[in-house]
C-alpha atoms as a PDB file:
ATOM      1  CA  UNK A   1     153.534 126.715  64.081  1.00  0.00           C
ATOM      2  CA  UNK A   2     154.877 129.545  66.286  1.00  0.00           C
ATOM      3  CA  UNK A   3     158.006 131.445  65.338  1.00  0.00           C
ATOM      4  CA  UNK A   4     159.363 130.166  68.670  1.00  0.00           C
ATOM      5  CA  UNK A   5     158.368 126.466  68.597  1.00  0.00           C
ATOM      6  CA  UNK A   6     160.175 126.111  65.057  1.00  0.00           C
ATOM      7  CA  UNK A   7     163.045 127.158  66.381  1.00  0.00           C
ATOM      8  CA  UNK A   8     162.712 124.970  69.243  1.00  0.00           C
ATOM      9  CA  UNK A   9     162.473 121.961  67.118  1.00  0.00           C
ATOM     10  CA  UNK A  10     165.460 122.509  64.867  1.00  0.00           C
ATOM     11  CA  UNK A  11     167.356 122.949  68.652  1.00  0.00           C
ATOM     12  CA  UNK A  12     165.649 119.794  69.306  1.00  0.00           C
ATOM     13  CA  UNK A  13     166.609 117.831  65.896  1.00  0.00           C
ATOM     14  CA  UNK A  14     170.258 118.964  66.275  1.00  0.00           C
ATOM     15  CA  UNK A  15     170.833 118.153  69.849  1.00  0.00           C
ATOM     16  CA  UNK A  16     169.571 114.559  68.749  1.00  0.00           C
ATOM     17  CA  UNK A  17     172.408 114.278  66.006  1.00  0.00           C
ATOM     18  CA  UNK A  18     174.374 115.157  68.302  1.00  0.00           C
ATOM     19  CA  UNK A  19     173.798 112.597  71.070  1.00  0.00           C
ATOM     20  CA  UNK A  20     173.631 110.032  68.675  1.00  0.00           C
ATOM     21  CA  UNK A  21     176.815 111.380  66.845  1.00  0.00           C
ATOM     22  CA  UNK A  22     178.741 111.193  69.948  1.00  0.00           C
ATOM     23  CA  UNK A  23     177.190 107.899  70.776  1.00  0.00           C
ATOM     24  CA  UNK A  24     178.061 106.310  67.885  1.00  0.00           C
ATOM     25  CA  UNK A  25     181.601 107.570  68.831  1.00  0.00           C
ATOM     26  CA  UNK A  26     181.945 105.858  71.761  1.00  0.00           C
ATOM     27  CA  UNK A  27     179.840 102.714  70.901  1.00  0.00           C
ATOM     28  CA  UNK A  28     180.690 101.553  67.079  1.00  0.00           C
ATOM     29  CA  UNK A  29     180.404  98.059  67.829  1.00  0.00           C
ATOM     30  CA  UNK A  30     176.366  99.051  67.878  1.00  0.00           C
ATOM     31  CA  UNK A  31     176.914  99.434  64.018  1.00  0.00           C
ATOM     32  CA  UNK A  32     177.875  95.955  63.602  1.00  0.00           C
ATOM     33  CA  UNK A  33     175.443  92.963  63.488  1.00  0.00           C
ATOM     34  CA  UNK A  34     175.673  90.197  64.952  1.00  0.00           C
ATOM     35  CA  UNK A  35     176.145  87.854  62.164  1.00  0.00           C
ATOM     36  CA  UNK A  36     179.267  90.062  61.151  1.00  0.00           C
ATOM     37  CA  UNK A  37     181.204  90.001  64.464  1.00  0.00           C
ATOM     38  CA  UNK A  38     184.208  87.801  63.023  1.00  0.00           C
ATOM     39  CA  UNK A  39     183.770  89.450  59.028  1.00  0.00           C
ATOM     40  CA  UNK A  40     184.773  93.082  57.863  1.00  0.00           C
ATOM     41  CA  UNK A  41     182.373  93.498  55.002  1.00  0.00           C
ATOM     42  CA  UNK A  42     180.872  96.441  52.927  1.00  0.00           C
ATOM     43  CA  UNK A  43     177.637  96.201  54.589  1.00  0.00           C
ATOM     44  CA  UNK A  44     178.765  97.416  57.629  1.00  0.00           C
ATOM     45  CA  UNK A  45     180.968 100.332  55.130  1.00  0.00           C
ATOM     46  CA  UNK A  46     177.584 101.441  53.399  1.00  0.00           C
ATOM     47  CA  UNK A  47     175.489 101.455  56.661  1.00  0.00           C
ATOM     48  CA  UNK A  48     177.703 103.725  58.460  1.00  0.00           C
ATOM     49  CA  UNK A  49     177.811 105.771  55.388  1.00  0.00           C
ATOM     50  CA  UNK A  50     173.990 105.834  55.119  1.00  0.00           C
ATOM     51  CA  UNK A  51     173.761 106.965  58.736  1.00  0.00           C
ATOM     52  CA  UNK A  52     176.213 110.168  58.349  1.00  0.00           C
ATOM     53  CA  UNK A  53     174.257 111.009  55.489  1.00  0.00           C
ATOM     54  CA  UNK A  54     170.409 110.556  57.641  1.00  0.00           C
ATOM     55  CA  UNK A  55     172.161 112.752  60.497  1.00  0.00           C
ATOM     56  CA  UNK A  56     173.887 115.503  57.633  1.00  0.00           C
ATOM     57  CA  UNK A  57     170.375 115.772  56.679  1.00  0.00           C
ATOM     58  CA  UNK A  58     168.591 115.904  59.804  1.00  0.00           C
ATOM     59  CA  UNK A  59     171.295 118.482  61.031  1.00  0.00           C
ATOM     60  CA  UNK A  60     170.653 120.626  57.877  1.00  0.00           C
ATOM     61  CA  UNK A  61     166.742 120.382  58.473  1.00  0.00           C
ATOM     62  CA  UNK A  62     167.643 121.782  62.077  1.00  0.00           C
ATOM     63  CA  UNK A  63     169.774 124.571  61.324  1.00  0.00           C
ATOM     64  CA  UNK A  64     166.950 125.678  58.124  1.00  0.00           C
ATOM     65  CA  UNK A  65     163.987 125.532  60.773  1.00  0.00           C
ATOM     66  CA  UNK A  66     166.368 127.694  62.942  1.00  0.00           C
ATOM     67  CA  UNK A  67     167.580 130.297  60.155  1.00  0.00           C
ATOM     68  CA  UNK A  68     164.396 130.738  58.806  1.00  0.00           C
ATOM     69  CA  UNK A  69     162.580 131.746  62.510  1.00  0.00           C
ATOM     70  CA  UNK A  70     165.581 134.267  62.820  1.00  0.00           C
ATOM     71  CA  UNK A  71     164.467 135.719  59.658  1.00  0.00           C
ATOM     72  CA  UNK A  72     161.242 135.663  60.676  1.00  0.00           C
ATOM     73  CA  UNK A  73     162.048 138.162  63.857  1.00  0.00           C
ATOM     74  CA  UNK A  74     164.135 140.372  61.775  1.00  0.00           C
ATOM     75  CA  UNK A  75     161.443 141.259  59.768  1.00  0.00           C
ATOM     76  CA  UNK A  76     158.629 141.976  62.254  1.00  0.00           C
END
């Protein structure tokens, strides 16, 4: 891969955290099933949880693809 489209995809990866971020802002009833409308429950506790974590990581993978084709120019 190019210097150029790296850094376009870690753009790209954290411009989608970000959308869904926000998304998940304004929407959280998305993160409830339907079976759980009426129940507060850990499952619901643990899958929000396990989505911060996916988008912390796919945010971190985004900003590494980034800082490493910025180190790449410096050193040409």
């Amino acid at each position: 891969m190019s210097k150029e489209s790296v850094s376009a995809l870690g753009y790209i990866l954290i411009s989608i955290v970000l959308i869904i971020s926000i998304y998940l802002l304004i929407e959280p009833n998305s993160l409830v099933p339907e079976a759980y409308k009426l129940a507060v429950d850990g499952y619901v506790i643990a899958r929000t949880l396990v989505i911060l974590f996916i988008l912390y990581l796919v945010s971190k993978l985004g900003f590494l693809f980034i800082n490493n084709s910025t180190f790449a120019h410096r050193n040409i």
